[in-house]
Protein backbone atom coordinates (compact mmCIF):
# COMPACT_ATOMS: atom_id res chain seq x y z
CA UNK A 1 12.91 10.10 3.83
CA UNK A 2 11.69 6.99 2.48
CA UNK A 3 8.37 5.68 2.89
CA UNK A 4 5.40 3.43 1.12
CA UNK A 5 1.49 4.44 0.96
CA UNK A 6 -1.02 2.27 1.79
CA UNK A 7 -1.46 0.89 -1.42
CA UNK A 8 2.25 -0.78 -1.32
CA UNK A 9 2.81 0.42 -4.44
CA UNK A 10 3.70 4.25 -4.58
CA UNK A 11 7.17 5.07 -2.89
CA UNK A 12 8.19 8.13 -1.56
CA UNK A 13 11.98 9.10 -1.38
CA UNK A 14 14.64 12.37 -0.99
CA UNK A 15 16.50 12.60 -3.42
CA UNK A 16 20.05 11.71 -2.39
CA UNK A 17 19.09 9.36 0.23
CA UNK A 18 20.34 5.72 0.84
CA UNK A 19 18.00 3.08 1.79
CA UNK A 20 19.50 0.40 4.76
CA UNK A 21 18.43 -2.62 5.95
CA UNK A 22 18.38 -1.71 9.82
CA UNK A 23 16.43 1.92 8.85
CA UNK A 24 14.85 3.44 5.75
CA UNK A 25 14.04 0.24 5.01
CA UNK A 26 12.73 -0.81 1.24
CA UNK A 27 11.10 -4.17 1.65
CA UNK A 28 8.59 -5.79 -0.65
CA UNK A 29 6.88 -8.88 -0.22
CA UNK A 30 5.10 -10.80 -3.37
CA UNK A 31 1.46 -12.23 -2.29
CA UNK A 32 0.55 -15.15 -4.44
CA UNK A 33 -3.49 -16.92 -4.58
CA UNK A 34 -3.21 -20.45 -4.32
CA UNK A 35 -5.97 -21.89 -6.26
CA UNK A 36 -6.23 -25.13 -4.31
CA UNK A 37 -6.20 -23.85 -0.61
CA UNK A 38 -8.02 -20.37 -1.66
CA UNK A 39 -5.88 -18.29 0.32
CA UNK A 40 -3.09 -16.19 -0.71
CA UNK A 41 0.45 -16.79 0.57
CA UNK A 42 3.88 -15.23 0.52
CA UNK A 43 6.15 -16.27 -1.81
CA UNK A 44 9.32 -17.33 -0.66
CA UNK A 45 12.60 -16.22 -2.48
CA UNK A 46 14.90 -18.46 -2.69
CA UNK A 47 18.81 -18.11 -2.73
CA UNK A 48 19.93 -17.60 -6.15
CA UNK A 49 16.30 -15.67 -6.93
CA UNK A 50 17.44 -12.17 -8.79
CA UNK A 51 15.37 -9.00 -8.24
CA UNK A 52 15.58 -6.07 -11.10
CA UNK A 53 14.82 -2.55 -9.85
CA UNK A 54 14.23 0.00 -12.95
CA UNK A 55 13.56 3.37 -12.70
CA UNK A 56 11.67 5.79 -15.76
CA UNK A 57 10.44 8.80 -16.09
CA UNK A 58 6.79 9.10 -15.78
CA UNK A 59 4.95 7.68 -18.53
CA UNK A 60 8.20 6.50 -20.15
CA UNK A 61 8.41 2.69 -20.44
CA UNK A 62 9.48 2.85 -23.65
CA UNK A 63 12.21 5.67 -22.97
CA UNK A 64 15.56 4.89 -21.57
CA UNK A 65 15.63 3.67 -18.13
CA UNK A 66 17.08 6.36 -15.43
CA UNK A 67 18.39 3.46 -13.29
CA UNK A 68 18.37 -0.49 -13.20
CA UNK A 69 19.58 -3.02 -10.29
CA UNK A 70 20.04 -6.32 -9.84
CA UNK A 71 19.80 -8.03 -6.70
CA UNK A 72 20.65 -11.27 -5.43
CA UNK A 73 18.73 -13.47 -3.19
CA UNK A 74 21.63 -14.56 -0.26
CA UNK A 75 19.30 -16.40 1.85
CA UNK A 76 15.58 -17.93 1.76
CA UNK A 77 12.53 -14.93 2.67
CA UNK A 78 9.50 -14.14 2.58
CA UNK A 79 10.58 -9.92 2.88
CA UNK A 80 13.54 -9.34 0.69
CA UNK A 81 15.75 -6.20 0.86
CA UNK A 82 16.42 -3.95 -1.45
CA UNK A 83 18.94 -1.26 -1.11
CA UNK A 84 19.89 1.81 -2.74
CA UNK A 85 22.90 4.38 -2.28
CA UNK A 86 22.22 8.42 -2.18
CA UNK A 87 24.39 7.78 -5.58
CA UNK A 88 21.47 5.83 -6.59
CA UNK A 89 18.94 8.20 -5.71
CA UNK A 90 20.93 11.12 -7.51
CA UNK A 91 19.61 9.89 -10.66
CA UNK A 92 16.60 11.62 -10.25
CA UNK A 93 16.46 15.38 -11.86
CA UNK A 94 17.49 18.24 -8.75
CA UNK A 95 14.41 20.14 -9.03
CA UNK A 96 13.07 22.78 -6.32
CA UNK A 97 9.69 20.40 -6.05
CA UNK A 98 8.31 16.67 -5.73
CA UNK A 99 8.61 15.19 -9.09
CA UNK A 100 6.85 11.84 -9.96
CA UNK A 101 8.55 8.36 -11.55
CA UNK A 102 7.48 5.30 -13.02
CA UNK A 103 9.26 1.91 -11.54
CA UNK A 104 8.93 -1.97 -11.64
CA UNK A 105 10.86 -4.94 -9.59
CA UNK A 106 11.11 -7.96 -11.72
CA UNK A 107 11.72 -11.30 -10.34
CA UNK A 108 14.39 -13.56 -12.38
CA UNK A 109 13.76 -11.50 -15.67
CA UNK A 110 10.08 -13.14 -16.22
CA UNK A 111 7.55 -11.92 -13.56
CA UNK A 112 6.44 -8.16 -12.27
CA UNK A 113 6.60 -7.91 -9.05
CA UNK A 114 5.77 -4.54 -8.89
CA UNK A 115 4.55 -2.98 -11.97
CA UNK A 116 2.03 -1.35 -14.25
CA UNK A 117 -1.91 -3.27 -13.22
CA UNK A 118 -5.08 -2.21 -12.82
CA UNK A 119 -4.29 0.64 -10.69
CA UNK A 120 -2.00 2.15 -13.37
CA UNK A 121 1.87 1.98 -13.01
CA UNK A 122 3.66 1.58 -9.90
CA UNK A 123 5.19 5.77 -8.83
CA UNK A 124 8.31 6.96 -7.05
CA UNK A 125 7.65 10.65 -5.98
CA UNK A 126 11.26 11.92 -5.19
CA UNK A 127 11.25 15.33 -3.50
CA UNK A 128 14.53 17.50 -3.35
CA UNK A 129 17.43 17.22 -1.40
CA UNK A 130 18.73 19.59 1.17
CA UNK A 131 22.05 20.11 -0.41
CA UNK A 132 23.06 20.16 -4.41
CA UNK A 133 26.25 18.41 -4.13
């Protein structure tokens, strides 16, 4: 299972799932206000753009991270792709309940993305897996 509440922020995933680009799709998009029009667009990545996913336990910026990708922008989009294997996902503690994460998406190591704001910090709840392999 993979799926994003309402807020666009807070991810939900099984631990030990993969995330594709034709299902279980993990998407993001990055809204920008433009100051002269008043309106807020899309930005657009551009090839060569990189994209840092980084995984921590809750509340543990400052702790080591449990995982960290980089991704490579191939082709011009407004809706980038981001993938992860069931390797990926095994990162997370096997527990017997949901258990809740702290991650950020950096683009080209100087802006968040997706991050700690007003809301508080951006959450992955992982829930267990079927199997323990």
């Amino acid at each position: 299972m993979i799926k994003l509440e309402d807020d666009n922020k807070t991810l939900h995933i099984t631990r030990g799932d993969a995330t594709h680009t034709d299902y279980n799709c993990l998407a993001l998009q990055f809204p920008i206000y433009n100051v002269s029009t008043g309106e807020t667009e899309l930005y657009e990545f551009q090839v060569g753009d990189k994209l840092r996913l980084t995984f921590y336990d809750k509340k543990g910026y400052t702790k080591r991270e449990l995982l960290s990708k980089e991704y490579t922008i191939t082709e011009a989009t407004t809706t980038p792709v981001i993938e992860l294997t069931s390797t990926d996902t095994k990162v997370f503690d096997l527990t017997n309940k949901r258990k809740t994460y702290w991650y950020d998406i950096v683009l080209n190591n100087d802006t968040t993305i997706i991050g700690v704001d007003t809301d508080g910090a951006a959450k992955i709840i992982v829930y267990p897996e079927a199997c323990e392999d």
